[in-house]
Protein backbone atom coordinates (compact mmCIF):
# COMPACT_ATOMS: atom_id res chain seq x y z
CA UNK A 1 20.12 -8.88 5.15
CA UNK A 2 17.67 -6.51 4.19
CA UNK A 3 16.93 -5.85 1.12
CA UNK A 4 15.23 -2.64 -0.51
CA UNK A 5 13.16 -1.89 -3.32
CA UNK A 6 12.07 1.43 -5.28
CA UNK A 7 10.61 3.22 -7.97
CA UNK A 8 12.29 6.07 -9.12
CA UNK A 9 11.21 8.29 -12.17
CA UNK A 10 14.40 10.90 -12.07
CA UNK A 11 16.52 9.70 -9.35
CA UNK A 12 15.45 11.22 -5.79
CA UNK A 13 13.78 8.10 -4.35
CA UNK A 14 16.51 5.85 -5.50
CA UNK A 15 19.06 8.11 -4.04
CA UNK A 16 16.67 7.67 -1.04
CA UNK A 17 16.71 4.01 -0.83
CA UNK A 18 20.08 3.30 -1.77
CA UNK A 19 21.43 5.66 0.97
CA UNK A 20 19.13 3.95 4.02
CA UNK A 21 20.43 0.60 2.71
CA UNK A 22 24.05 1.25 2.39
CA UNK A 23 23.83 2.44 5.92
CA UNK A 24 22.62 -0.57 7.23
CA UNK A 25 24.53 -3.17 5.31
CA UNK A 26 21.83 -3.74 2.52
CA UNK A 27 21.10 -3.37 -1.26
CA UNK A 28 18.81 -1.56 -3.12
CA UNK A 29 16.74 -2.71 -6.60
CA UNK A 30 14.38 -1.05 -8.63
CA UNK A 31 11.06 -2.61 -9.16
CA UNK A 32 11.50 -2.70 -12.64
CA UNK A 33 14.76 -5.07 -12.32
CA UNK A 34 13.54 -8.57 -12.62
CA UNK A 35 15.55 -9.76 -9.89
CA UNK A 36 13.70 -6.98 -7.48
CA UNK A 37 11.25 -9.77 -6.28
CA UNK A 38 13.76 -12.55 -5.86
CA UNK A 39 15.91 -10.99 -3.48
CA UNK A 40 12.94 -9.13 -1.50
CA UNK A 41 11.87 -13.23 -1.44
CA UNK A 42 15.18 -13.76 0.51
CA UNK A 43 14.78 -11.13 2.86
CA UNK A 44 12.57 -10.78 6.24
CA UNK A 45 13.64 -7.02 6.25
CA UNK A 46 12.30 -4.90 3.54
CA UNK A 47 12.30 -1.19 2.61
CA UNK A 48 9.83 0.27 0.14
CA UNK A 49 10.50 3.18 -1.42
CA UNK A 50 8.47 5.11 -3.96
CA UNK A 51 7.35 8.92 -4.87
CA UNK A 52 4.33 10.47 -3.70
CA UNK A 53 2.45 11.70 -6.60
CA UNK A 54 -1.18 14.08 -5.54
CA UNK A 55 -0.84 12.20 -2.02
CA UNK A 56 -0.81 8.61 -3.39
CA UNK A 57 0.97 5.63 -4.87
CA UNK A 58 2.62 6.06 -8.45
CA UNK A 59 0.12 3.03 -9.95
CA UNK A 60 3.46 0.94 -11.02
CA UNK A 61 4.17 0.70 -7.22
CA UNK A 62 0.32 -0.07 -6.46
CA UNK A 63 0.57 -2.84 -9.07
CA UNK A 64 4.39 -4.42 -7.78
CA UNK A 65 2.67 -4.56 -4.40
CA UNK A 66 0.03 -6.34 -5.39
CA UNK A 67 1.93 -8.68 -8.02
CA UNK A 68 3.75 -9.44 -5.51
CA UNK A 69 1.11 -9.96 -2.46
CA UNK A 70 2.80 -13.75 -1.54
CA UNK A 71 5.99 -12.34 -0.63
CA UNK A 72 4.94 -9.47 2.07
CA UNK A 73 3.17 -12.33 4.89
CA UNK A 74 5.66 -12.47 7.73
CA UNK A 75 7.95 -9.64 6.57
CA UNK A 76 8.43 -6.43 8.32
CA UNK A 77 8.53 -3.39 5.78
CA UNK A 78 9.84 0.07 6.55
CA UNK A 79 8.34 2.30 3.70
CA UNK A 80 10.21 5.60 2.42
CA UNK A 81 8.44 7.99 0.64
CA UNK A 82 9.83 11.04 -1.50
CA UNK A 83 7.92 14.57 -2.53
CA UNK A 84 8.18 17.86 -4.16
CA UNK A 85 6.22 19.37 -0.68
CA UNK A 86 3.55 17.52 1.27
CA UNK A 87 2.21 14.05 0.93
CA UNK A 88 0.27 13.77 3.85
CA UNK A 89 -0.16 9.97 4.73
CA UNK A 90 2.78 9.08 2.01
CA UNK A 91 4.17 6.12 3.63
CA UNK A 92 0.57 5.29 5.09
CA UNK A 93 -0.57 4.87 1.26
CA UNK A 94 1.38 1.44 0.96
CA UNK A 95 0.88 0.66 4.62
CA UNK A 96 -2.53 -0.21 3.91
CA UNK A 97 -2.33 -2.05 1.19
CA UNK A 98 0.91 -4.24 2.66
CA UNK A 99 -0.95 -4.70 5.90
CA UNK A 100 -3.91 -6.56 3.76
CA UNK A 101 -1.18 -8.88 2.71
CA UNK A 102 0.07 -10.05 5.90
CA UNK A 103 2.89 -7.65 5.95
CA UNK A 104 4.28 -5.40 9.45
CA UNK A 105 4.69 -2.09 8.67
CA UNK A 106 7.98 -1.20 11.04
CA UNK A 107 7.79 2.20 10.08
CA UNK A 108 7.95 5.31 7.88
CA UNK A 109 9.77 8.51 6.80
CA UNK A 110 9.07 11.14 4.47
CA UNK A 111 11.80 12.87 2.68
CA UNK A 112 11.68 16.01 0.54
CA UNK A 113 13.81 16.28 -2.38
CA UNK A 114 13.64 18.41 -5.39
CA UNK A 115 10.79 18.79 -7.52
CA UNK A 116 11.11 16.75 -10.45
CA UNK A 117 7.82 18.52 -12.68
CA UNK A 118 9.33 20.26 -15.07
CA UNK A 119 5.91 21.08 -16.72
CA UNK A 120 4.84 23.12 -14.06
CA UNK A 121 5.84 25.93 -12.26
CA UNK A 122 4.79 25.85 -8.50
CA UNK A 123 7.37 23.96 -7.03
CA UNK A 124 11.05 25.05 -8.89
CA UNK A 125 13.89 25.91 -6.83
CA UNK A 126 17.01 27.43 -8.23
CA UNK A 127 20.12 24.64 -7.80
CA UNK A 128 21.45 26.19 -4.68
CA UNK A 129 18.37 25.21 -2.65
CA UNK A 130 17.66 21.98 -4.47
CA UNK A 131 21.35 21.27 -3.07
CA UNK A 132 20.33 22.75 0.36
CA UNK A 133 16.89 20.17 0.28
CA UNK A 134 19.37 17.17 -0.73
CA UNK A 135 22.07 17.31 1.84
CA UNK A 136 18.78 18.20 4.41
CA UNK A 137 17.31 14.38 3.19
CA UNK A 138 20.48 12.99 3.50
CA UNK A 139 21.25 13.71 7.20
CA UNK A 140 17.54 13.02 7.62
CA UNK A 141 17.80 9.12 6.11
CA UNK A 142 21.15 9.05 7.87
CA UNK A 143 19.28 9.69 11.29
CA UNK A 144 16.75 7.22 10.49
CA UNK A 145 18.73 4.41 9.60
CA UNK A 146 20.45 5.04 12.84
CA UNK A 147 16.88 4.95 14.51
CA UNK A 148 15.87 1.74 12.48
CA UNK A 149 19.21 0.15 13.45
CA UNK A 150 18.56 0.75 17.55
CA UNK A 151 14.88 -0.68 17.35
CA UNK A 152 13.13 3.40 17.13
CA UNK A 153 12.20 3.33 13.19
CA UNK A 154 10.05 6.73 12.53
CA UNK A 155 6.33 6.44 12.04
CA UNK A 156 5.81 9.43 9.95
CA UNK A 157 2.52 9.05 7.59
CA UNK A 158 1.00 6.23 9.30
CA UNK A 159 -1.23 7.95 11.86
CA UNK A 160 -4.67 9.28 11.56
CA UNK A 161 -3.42 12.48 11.33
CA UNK A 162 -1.56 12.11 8.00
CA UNK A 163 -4.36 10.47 6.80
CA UNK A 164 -7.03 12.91 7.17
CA UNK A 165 -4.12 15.84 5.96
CA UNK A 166 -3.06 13.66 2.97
CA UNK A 167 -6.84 12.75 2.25
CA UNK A 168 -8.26 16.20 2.34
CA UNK A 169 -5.60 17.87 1.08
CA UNK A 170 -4.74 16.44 -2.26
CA UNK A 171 -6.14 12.90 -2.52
CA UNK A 172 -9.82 13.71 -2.27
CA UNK A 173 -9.81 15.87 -5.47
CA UNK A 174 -7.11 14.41 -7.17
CA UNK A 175 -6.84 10.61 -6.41
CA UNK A 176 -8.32 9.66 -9.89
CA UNK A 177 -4.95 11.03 -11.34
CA UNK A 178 -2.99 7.97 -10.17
CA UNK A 179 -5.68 5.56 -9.81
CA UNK A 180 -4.86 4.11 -13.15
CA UNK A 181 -2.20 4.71 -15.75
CA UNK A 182 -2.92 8.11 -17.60
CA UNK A 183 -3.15 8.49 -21.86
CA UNK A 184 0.78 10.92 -21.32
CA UNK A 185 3.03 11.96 -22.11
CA UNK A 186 2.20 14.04 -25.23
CA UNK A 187 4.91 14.32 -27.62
CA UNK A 188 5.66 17.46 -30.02
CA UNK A 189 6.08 16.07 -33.09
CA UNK A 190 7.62 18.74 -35.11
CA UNK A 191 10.23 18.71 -32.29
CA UNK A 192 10.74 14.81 -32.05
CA UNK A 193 13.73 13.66 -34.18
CA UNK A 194 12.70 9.52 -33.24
CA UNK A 195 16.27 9.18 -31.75
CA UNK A 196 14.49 6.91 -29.20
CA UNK A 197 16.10 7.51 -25.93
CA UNK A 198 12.42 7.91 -24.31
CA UNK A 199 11.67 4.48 -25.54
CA UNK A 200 14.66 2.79 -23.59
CA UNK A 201 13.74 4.94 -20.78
CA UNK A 202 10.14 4.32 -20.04
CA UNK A 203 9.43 1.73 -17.22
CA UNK A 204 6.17 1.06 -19.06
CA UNK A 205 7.51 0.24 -22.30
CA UNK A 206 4.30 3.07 -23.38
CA UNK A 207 6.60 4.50 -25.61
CA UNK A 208 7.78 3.68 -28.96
CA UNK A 209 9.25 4.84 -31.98
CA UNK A 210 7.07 4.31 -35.66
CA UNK A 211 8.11 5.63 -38.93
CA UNK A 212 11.05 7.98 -36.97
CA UNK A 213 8.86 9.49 -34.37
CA UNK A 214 8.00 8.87 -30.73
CA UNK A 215 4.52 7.42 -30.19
CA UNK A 216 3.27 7.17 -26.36
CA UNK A 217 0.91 4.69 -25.38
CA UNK A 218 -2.13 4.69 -22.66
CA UNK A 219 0.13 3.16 -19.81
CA UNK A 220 2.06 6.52 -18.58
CA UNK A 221 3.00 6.26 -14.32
CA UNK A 222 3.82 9.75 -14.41
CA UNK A 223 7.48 9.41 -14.15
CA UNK A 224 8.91 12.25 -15.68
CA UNK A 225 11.74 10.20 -17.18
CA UNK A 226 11.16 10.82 -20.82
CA UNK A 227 10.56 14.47 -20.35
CA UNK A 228 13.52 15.10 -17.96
CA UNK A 229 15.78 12.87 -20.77
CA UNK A 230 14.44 14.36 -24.29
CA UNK A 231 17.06 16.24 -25.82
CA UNK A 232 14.47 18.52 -28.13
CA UNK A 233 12.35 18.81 -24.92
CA UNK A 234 9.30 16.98 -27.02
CA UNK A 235 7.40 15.87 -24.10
CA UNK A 236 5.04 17.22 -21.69
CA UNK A 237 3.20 15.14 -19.04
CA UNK A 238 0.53 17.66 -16.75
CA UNK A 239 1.41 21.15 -17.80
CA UNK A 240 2.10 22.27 -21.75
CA UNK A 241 5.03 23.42 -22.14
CA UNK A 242 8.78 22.41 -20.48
CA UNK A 243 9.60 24.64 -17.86
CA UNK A 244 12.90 22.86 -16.57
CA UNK A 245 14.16 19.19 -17.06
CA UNK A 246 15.19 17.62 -14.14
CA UNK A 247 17.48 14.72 -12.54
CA UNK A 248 18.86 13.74 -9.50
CA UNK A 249 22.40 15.20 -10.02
CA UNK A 250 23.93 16.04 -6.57
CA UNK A 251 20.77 17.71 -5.23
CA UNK A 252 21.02 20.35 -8.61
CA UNK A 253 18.66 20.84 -11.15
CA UNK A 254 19.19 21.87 -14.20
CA UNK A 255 17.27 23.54 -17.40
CA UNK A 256 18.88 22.49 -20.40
């Protein structure tokens, strides 16, 4: 059976992966579920799934892959990887690093789904066209899992091509972003009320609450969870201020 596993800050990549599984008999776990590298043990098909973030791997996903290096020799690994807009080599990111551990890389598709940095202007949609991008990955994974089941998985981000694009175009100026785990989010603290909710969240455990406030760590991936969950929109990761919280809802985004 094959088995997938992701990393998902707000929802769009586990959409992702749980979709191509269902449609070809499998399940899904996140990477932070314990039980994530048990059942990819079982498996000799595997799907990785996983954001881009500045045309690289989120460093959580850099580190499961490598945690994990015993159980990718033998197994063929179809990668999935999400964006707000361009990635470039996405899926070729992982490749490279699973290939080193004796892995075959059966493939790749990118999928674009709804921007999920609410701290930053560039990429928001209105929720009419983050529906329009959702039901446009959908038929897209659909397609592919079709492809994967006949023996034609897509290759997309694994060529030369998409490695120069996703090299020049984002990861040469901005790969030391995700290189290692980043001193964010920054939390507000006249707006914090310590009701914890970003604690329970956070995949890193960076975030904790001392004397009835929220206290963030050194060991931020980037995720967006805490800022798209805050209820006195507290948190900021890149930009300064909170421009729209997001989460995978139907393909809608919303600004609350």
């Amino acid at each position: 059976m094959l088995t997938a596993v992701y990393f998902s800050g707000t929802g769009n990549t586990r959409f992702c992966a749980e979709r191509f599984a269902q449609k070809l008999g499998g399940n899904a776990f996140p990477i932070e579920d314990k039980t994530a590298a048990a059942a990819l043990s079982k498996s000799d098909e595997a799907v990785l799934a996983y954001p881009v973030y500045y045309s690289s791997l989120p460093k959580i996903v850099r580190d499961f892959i490598t945690n994990n290096a015993a159980l990718w020799h033998g197994k063929r690994v179809f990668i999935i990887a999400t964006m707000g807009a361009f990635s470039g080599d996405g899926a070729g990111c992982a490749a490279r690093i699973l290939k080193k551990f004796g892995a075959e890389v059966s493939g790749g598709l990118h999928v674009k789904m709804p921007d999920c940095i609410g701290d930053v202007k560039l990429l928001k949609k209105p929720p009419e066209k983050n529906k329009e991008i959702v039901e446009a990955a959908a038929r897209k994974i659909d397609s592919a899992a079709n492809d994967y089941r006949n023996g034609k998985p897509p290759r997309e981000g694994l060529n030369v091509f998409a490695y120069i694009a996703g090299l020049f175009g984002q990861r040469l100026w901005f790969g030391g972003k995700t290189k290692d785990y980043t001193q964010n989010p920054k939390i507000d603290r006249e707006k914090c009320v310590g009701c914890g909710k970003c604690e329970q969240l956070c995949p890193m455990n960076n975030i904790h609450v001392e004397n009835g406030k929220a206290v963030a760590g050194g060991k931020c991936t980037m995720c967006y969870r805490c800022f798209s969950e805050c209820p006195e929109r507290a948190i900021t990761l890149i930009g300064k201020q909170v421009i729209e919280q997001y989460k995978f809802n139907g393909g809608k985004s919303y600004d609350r």
